[in-house]
C-alpha atoms as a PDB file:
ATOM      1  CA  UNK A   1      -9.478 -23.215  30.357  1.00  0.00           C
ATOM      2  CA  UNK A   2      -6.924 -20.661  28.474  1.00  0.00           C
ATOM      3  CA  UNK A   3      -7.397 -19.447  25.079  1.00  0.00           C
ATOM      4  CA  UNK A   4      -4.589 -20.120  22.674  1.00  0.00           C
ATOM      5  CA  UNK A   5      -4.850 -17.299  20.107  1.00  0.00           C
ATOM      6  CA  UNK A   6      -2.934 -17.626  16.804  1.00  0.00           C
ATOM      7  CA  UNK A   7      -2.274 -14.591  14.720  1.00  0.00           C
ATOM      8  CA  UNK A   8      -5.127 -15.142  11.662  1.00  0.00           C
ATOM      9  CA  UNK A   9      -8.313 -15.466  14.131  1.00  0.00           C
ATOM     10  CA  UNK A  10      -6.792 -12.516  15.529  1.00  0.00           C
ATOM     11  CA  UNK A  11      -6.871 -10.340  12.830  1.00  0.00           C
ATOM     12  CA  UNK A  12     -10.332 -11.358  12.176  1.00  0.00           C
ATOM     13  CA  UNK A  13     -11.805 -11.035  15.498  1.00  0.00           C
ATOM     14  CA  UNK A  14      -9.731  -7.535  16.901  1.00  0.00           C
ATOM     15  CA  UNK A  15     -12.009  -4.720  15.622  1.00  0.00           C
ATOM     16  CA  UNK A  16      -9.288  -1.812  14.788  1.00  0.00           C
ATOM     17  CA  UNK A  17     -12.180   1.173  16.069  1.00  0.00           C
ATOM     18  CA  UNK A  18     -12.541  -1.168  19.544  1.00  0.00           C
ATOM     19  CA  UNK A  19      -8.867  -1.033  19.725  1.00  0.00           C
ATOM     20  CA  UNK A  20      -8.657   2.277  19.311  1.00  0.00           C
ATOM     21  CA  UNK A  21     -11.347   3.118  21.698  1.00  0.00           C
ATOM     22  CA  UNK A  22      -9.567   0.494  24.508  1.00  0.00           C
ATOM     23  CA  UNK A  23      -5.830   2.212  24.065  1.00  0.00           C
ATOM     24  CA  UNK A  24      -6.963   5.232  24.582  1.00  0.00           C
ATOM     25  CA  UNK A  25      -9.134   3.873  27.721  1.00  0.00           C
ATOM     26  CA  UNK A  26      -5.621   1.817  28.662  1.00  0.00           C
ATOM     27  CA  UNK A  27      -3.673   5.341  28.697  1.00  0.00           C
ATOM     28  CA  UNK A  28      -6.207   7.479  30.384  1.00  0.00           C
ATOM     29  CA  UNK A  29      -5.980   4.782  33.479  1.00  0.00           C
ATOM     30  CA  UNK A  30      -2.143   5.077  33.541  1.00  0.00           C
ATOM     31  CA  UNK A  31      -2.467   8.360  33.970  1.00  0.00           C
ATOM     32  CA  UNK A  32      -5.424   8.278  36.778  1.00  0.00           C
ATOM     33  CA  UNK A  33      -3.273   5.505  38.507  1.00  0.00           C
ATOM     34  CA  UNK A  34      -5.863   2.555  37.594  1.00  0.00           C
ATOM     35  CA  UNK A  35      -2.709   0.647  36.191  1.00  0.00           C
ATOM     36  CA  UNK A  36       0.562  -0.297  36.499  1.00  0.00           C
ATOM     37  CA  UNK A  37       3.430   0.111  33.838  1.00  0.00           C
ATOM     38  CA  UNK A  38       7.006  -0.874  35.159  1.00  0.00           C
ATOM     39  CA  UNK A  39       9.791  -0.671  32.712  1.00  0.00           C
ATOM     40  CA  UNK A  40      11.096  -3.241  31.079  1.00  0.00           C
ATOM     41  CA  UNK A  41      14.404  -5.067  32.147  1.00  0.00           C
ATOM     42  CA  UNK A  42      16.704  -6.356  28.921  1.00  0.00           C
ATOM     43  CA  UNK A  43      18.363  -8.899  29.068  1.00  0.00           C
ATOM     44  CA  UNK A  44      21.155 -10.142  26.602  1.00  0.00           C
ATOM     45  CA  UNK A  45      21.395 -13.451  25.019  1.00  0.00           C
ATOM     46  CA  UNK A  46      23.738 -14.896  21.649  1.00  0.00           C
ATOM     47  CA  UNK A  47      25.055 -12.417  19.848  1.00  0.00           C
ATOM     48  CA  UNK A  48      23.129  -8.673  19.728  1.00  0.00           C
ATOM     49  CA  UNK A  49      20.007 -10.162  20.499  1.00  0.00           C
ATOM     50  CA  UNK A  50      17.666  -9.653  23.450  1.00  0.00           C
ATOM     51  CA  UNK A  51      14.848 -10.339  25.174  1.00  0.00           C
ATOM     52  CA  UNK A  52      12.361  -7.942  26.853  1.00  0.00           C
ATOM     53  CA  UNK A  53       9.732  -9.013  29.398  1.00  0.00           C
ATOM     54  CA  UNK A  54       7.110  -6.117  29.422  1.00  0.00           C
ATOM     55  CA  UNK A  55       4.349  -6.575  31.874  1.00  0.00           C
ATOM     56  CA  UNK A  56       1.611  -4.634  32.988  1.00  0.00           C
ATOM     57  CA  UNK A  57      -1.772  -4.720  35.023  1.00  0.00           C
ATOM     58  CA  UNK A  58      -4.847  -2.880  34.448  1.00  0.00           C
ATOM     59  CA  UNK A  59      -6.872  -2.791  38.013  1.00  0.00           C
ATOM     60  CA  UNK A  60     -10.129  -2.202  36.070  1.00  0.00           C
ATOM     61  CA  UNK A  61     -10.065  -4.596  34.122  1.00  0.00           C
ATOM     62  CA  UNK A  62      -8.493  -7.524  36.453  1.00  0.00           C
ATOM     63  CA  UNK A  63      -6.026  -8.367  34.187  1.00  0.00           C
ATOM     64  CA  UNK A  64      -2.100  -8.716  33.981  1.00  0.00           C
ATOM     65  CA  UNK A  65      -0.181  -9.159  30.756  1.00  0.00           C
ATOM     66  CA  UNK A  66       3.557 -10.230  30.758  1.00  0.00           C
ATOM     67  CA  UNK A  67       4.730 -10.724  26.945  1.00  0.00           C
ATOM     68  CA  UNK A  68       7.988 -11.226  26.125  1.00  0.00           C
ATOM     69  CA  UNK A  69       9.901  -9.616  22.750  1.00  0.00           C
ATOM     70  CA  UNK A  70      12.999 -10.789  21.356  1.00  0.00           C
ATOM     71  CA  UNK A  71      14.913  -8.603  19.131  1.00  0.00           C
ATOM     72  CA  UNK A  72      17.189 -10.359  16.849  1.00  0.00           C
ATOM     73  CA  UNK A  73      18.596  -8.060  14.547  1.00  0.00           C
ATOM     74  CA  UNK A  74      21.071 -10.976  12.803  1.00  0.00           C
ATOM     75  CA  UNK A  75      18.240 -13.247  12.365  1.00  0.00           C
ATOM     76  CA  UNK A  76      17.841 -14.634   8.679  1.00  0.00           C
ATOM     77  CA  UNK A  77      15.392 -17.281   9.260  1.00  0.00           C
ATOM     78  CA  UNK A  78      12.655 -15.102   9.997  1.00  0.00           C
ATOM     79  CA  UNK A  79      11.583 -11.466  11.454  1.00  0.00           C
ATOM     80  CA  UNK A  80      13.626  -9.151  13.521  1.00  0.00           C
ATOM     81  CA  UNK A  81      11.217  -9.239  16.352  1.00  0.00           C
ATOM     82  CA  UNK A  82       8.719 -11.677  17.519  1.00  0.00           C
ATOM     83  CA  UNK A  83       6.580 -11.767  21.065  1.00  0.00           C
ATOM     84  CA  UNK A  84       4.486 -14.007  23.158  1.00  0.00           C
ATOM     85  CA  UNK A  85       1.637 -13.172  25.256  1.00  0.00           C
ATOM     86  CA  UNK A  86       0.914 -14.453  28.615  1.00  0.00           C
ATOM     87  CA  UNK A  87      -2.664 -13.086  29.794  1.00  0.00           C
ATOM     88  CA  UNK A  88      -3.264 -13.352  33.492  1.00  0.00           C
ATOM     89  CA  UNK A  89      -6.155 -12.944  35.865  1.00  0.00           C
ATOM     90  CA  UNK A  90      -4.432 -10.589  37.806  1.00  0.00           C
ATOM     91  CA  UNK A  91      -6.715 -11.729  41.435  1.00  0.00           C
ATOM     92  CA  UNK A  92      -5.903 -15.117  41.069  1.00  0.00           C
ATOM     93  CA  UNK A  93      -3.127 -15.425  38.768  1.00  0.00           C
ATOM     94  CA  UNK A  94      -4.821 -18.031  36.400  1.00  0.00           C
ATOM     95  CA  UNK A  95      -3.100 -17.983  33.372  1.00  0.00           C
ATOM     96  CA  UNK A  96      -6.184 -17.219  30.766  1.00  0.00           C
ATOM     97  CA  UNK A  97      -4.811 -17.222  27.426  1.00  0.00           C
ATOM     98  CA  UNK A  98      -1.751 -17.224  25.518  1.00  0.00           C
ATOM     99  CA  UNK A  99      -1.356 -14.943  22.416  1.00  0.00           C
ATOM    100  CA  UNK A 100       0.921 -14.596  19.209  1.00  0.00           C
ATOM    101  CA  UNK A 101       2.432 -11.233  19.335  1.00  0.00           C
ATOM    102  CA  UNK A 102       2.486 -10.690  15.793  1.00  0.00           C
ATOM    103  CA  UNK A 103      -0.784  -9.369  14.910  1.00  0.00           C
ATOM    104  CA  UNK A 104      -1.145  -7.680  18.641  1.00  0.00           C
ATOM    105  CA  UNK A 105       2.131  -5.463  17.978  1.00  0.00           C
ATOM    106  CA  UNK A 106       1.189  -4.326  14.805  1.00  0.00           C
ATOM    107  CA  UNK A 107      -2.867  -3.323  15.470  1.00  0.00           C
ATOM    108  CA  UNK A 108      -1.838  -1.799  19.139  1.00  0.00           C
ATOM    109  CA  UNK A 109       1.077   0.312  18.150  1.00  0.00           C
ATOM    110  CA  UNK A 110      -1.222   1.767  15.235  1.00  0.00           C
ATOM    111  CA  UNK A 111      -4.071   2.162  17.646  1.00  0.00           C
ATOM    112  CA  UNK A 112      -1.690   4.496  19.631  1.00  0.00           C
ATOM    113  CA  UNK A 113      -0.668   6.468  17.037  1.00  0.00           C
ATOM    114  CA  UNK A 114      -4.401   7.384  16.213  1.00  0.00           C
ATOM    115  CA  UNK A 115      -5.170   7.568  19.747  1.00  0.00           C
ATOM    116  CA  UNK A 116      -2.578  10.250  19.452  1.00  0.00           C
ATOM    117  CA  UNK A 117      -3.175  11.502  16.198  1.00  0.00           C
ATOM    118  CA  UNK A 118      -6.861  12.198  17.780  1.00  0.00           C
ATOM    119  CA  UNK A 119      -5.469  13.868  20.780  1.00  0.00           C
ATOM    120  CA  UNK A 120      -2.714  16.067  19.300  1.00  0.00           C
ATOM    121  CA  UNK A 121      -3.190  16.613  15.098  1.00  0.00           C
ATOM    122  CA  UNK A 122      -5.223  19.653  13.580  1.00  0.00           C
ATOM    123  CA  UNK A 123      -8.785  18.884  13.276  1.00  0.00           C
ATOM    124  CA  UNK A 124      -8.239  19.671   9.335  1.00  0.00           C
ATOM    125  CA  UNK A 125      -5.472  17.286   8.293  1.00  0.00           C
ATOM    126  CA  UNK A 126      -5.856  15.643   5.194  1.00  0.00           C
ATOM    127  CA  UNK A 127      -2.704  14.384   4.316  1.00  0.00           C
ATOM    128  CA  UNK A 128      -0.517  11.142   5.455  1.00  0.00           C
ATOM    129  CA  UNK A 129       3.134  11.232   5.305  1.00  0.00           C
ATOM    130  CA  UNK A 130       4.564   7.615   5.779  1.00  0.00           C
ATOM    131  CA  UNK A 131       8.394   6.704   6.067  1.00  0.00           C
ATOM    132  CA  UNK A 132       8.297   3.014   5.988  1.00  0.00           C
ATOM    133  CA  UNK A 133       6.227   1.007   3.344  1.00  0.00           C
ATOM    134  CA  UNK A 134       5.783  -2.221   5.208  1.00  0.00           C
ATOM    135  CA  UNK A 135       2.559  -4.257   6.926  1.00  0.00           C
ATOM    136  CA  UNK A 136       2.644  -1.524   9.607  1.00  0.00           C
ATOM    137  CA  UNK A 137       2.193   1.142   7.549  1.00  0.00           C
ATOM    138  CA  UNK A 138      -0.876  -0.639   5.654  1.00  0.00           C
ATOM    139  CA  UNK A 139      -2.414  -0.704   9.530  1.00  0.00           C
ATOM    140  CA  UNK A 140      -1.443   2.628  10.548  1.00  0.00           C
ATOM    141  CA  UNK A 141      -3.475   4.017   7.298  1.00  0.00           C
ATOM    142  CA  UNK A 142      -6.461   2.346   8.253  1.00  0.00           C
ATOM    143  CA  UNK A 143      -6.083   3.547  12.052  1.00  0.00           C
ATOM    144  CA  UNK A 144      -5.293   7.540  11.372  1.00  0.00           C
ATOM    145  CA  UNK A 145      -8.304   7.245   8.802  1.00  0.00           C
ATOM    146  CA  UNK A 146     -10.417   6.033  11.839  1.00  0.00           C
ATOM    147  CA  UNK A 147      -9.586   9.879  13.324  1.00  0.00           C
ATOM    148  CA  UNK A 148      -8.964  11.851  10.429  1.00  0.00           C
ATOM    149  CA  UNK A 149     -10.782  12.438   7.224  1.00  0.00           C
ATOM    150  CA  UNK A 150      -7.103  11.530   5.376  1.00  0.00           C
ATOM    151  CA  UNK A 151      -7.756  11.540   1.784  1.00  0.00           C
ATOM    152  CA  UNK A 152      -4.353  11.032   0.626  1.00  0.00           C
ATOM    153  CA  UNK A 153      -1.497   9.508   1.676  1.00  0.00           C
ATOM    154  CA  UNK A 154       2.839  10.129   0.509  1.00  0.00           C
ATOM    155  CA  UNK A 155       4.809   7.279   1.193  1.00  0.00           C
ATOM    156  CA  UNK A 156       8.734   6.086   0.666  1.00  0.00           C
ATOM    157  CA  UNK A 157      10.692   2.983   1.458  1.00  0.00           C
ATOM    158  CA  UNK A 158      14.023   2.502   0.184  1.00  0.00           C
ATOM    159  CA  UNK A 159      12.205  -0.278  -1.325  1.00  0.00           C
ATOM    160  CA  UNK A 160      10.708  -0.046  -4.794  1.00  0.00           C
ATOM    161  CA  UNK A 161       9.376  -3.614  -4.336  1.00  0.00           C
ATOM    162  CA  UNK A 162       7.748  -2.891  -0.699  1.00  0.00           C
ATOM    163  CA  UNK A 163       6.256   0.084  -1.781  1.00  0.00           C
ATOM    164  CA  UNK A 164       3.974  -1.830  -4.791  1.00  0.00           C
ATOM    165  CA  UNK A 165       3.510  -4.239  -2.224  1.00  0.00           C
ATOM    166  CA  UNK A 166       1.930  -1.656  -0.158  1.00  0.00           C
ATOM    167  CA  UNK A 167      -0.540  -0.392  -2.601  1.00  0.00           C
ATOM    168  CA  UNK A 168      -1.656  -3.784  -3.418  1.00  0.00           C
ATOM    169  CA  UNK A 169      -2.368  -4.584   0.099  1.00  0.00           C
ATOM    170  CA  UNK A 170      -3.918  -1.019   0.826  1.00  0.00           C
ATOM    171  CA  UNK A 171      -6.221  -1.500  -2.188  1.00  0.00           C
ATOM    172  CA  UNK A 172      -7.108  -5.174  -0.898  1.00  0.00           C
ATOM    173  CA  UNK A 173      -7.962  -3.652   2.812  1.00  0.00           C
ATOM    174  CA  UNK A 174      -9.682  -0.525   1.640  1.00  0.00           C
ATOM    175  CA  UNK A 175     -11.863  -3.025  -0.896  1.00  0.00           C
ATOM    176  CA  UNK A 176     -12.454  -5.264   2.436  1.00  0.00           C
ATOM    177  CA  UNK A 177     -13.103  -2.591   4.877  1.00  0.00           C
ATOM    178  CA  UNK A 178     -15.461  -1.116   2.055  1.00  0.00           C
ATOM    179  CA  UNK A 179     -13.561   2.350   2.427  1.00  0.00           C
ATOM    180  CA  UNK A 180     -13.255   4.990  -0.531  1.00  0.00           C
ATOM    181  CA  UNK A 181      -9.765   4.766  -2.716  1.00  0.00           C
ATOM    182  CA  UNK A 182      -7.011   6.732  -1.062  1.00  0.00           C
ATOM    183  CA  UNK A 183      -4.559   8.342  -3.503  1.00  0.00           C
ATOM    184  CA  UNK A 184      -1.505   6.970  -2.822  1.00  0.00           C
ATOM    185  CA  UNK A 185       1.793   9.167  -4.137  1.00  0.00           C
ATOM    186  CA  UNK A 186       5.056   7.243  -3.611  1.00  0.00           C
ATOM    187  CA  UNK A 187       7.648   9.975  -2.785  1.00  0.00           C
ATOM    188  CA  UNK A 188      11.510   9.516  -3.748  1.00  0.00           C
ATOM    189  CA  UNK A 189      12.637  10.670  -0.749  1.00  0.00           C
ATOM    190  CA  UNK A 190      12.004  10.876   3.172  1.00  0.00           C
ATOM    191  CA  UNK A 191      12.616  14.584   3.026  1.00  0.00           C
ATOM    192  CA  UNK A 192       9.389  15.289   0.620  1.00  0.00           C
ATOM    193  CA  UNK A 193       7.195  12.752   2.503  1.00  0.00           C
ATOM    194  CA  UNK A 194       7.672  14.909   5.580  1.00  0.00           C
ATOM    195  CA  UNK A 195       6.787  18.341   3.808  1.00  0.00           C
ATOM    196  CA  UNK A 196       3.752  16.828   2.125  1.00  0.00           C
ATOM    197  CA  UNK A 197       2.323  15.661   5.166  1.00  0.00           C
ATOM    198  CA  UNK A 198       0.071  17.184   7.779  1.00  0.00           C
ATOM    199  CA  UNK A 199       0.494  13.534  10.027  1.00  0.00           C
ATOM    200  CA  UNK A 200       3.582  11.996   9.425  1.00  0.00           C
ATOM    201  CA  UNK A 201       4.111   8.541  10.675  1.00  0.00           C
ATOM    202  CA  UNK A 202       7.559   6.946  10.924  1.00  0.00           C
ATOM    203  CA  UNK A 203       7.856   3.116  10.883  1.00  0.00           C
ATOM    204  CA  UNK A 204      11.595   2.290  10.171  1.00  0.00           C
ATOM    205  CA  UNK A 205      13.522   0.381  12.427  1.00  0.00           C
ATOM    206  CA  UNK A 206      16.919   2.363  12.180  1.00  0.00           C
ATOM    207  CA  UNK A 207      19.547   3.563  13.901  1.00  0.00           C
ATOM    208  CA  UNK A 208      20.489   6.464  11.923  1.00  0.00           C
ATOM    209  CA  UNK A 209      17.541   8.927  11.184  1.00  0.00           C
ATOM    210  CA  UNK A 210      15.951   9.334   8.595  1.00  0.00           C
ATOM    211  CA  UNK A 211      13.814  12.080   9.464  1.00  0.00           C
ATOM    212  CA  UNK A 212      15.502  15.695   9.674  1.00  0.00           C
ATOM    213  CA  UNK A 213      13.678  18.464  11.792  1.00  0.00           C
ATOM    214  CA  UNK A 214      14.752  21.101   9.599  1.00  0.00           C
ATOM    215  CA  UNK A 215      12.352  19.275   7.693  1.00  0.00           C
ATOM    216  CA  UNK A 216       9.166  19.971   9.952  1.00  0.00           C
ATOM    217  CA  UNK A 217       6.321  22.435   8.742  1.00  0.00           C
ATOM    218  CA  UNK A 218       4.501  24.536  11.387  1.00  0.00           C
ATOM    219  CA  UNK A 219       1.343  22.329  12.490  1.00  0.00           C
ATOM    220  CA  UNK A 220       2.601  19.061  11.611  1.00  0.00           C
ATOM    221  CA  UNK A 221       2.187  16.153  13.887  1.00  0.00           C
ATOM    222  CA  UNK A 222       4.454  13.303  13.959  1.00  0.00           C
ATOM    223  CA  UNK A 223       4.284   9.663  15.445  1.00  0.00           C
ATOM    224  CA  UNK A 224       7.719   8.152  15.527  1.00  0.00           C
ATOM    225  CA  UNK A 225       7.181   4.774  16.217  1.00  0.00           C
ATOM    226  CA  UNK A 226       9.481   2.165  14.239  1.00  0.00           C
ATOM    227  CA  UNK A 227      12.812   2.514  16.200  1.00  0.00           C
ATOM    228  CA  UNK A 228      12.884  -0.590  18.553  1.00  0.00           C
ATOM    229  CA  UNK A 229      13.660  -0.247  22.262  1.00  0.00           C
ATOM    230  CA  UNK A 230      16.936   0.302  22.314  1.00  0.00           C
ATOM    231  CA  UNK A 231      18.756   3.430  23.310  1.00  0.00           C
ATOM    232  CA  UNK A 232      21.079   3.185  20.467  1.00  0.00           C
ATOM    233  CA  UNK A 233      18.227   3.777  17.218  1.00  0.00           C
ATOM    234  CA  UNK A 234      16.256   6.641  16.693  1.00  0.00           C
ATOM    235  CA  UNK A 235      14.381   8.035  13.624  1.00  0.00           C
ATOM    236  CA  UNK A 236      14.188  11.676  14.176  1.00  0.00           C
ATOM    237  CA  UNK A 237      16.971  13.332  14.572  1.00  0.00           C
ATOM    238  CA  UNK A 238      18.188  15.626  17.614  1.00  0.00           C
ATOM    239  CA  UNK A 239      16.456  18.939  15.818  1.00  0.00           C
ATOM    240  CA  UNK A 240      13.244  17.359  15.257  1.00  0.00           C
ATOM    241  CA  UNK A 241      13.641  16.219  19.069  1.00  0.00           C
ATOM    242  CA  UNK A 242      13.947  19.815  19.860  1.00  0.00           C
ATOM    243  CA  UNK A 243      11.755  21.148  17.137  1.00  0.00           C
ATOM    244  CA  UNK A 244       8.474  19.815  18.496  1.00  0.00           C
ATOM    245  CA  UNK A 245       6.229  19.397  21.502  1.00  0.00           C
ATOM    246  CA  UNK A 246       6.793  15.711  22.527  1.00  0.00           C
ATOM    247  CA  UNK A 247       4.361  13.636  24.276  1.00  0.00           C
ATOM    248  CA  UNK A 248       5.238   9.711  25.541  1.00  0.00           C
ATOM    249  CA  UNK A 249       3.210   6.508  26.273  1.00  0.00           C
ATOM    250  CA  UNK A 250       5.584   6.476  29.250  1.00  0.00           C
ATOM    251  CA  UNK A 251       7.959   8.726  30.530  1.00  0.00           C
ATOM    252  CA  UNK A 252       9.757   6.060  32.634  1.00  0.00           C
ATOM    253  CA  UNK A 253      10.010   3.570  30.085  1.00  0.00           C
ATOM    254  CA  UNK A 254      10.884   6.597  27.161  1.00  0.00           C
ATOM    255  CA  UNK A 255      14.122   7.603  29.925  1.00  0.00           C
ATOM    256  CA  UNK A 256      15.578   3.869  29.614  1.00  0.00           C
ATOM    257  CA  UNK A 257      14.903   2.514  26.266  1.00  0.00           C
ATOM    258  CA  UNK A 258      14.307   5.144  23.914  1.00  0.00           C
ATOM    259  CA  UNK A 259      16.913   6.378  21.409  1.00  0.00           C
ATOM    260  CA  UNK A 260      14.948   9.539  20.099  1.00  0.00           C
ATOM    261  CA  UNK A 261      14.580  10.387  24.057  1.00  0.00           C
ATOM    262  CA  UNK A 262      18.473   9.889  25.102  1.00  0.00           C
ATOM    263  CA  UNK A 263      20.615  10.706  21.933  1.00  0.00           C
ATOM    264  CA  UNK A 264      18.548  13.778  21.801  1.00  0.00           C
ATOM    265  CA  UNK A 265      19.763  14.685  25.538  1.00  0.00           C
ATOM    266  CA  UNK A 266      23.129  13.460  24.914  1.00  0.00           C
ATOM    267  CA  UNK A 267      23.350  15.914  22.009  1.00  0.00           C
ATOM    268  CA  UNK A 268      22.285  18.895  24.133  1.00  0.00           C
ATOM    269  CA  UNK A 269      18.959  19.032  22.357  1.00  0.00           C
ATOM    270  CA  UNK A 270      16.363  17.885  24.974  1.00  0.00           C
ATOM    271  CA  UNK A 271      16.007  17.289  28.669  1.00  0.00           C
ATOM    272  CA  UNK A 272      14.104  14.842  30.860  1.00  0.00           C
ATOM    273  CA  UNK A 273      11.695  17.916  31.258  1.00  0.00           C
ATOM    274  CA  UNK A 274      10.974  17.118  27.302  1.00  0.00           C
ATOM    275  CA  UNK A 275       9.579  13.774  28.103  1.00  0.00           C
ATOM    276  CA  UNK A 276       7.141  14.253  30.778  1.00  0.00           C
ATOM    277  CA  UNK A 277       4.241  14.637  28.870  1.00  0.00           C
ATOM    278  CA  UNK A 278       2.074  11.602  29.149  1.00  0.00           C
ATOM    279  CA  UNK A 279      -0.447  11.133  26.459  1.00  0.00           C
ATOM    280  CA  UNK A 280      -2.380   9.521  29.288  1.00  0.00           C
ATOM    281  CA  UNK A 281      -2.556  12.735  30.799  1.00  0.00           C
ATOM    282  CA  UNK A 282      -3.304  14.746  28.209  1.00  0.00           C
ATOM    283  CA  UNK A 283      -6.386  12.075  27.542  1.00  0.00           C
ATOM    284  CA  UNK A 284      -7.477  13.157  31.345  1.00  0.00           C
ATOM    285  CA  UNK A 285      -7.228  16.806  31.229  1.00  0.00           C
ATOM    286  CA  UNK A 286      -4.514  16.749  33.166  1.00  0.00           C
ATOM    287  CA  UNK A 287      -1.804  18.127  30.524  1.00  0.00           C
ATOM    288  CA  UNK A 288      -2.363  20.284  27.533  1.00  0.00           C
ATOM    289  CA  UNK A 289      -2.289  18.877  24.539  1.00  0.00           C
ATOM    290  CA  UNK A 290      -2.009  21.052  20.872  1.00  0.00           C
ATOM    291  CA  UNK A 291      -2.246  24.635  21.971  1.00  0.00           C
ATOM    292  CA  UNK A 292      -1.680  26.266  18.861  1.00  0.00           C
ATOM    293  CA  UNK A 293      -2.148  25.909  15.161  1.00  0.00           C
ATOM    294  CA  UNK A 294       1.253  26.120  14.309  1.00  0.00           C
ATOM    295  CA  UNK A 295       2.750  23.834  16.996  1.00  0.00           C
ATOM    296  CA  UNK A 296       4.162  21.359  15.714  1.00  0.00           C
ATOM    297  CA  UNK A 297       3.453  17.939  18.309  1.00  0.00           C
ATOM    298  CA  UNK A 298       5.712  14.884  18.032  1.00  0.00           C
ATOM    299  CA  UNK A 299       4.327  10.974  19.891  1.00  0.00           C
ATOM    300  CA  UNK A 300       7.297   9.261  20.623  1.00  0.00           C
ATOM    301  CA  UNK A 301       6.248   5.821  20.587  1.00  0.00           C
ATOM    302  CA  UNK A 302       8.514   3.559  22.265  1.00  0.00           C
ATOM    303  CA  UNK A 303       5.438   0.912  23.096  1.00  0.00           C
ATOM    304  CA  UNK A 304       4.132  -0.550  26.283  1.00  0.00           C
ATOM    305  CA  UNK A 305       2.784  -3.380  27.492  1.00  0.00           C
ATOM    306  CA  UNK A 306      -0.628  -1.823  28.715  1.00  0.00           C
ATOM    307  CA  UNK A 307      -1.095  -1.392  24.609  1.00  0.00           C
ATOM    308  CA  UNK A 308      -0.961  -5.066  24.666  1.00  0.00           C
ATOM    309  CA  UNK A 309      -2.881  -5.457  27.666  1.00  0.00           C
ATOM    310  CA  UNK A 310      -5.822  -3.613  25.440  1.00  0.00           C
ATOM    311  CA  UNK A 311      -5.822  -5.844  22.537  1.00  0.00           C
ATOM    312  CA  UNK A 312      -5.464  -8.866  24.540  1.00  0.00           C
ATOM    313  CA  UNK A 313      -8.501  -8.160  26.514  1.00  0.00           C
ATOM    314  CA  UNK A 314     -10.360  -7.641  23.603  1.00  0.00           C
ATOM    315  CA  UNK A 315      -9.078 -10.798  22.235  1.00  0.00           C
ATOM    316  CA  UNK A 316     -10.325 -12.806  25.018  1.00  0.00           C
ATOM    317  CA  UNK A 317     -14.021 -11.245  24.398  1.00  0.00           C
ATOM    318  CA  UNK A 318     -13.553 -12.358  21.186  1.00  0.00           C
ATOM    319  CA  UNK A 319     -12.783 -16.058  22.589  1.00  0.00           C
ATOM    320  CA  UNK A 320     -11.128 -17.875  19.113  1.00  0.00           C
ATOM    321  CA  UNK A 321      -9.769 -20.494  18.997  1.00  0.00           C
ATOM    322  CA  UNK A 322     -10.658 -22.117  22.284  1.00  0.00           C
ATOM    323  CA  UNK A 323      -8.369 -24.883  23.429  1.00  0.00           C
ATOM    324  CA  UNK A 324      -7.382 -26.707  26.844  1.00  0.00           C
END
């Protein structure tokens, strides 16, 4: 029997605090070696578009994930990225379910960020700084607030229209979740977003940055996580890079695909040495984490597959949509 699970029983069925609680689990056995997370081989197809098979295999949990992203930057007909999941018993190889990546990418890669934003933010941050307006950021607000008592969040898009769009849904999830009314400030700029916040989260998929380091106030933390994997897009620029304390979902995978990780080096900026910092291992006591007040801490979030591994395993608890 495999489970084919579509994108609106999903949403319904994933609690966001189990996610949470099962990323940060999914990290903390990278790190103690009870899972495996090989990078990623792209490969080309028409045009500038690829496709990435990411696979990974948790040992505790007996289970092996391979999905498979395209990123189709000239697409028209639809979204820039889309994914499949292929859920595996990892002793047998019996193919157990089959998931829409849609809702999966979006509730995993904020899970991460608030697994982070646990690990590495000041205890007393209040305020959300978000570049990017779209479903993500709606997700990543509900996630941080899961960690922080955030009571008010900055945003900007270059978007008018996507940033009343994001109220409207934020006021529609906060009225489901049964959560108290954020305030919401829409900022004109990137540049004040970043020196309102105490969390900033970045959720643009460009290849410029838009985020300057000269920008950065002592104590901030940042998760940069919109830039897709490709070494050629980044966010935060090469200061900001250098600027902060970085910790990775994978140091491996960061060294290949991420733009933030290489332009940074090319530039002089960084080194490997700058990427070594697993938040896995910080999770296990096994690397420091926030030392100091004033530090400001950066989670370069490139995405992995043992994030997807996580929600899918949660997903098959949940057991919707049951079909041969």
């Amino acid at each position: 029997m495999t489970f084919a699970l579509h994108d609106d029983a999903l949403a319904e069925h994933v609690d966001l605090g189990d996610l949470i609680d099962a990323v940060r689990d999914a990290h903390t056995d990278l790190a103690l070696g009870r899972a495996e997370q090989p990078v990623p081989a792209i490969s080309p197809t028409a045009g500038a578009t690829i496709v990435l098979p990411m696979v990974a295999t948790s040992h505790r949990l007996g289970l092996t994930v391979v999905k498979v992203l395209t990123d189709a930057p000239g697409n028209s007909d639809g979204p820039a990225q889309q994914s499949t999941l292929l859920v595996l018993d990892s002793r047998t190889g019996t193919r157990l379910a089959v998931l829409n990546g849609g809702t999966c990418t979006r509730m995993r890669t904020a899970a991460a960020s608030a697994v982070a934003t646990d690990a590495l933010a000041r205890t007393d941050s209040r305020v959300l700084g978000l570049v990017g307006a779209g479903p993500l950021a709606v997700e990543h607000v509900a996630a941080i607030r899961a960690v922080r008592a955030i009571d008010e969040v900055v945003v900007w898009s270059r978007s008018p229209a996507r940033v009343a769009e994001f109220r409207r849904t934020l006021r529609r999830r906060e009225h489901t979740d049964g959560v108290p009314t954020l305030d919401v400030t829409a900022a004109p700029g990137p540049r004040l977003v970043v020196e309102a916040a105490d969390v900033l989260c970045t959720l643009t998929p460009s290849r410029i940055p838009v985020v300057e380091g000269a920008w950065f106030r002592p104590g901030l933390h940042v998760n940069a996580v919109g830039a897709p994997p490709r070494p050629d897009h980044r966010e935060i620029d090469s200061t900001g890079m250098a600027r902060a304390t970085v910790f990775v979902d994978s140091t491996a995978v960061q060294l290949q695909k991420s733009g933030e990780a290489l332009l940074s080096m090319r530039d002089g900026a960084t080194t490997e040495d700058d990427f070594r910092r697993e938040l896995g291992a910080v999770l296990a006591g096994l690397t420091p984490g926030r030392t100091e007040s004033e530090q400001i801490t950066l989670f370069n979030s490139v995405g992995i597959a043992l994030q997807d591994l996580a929600f899918a395993a949660l997903a098959l608890q949940a057991g919707s949509c049951r079909v041969k």
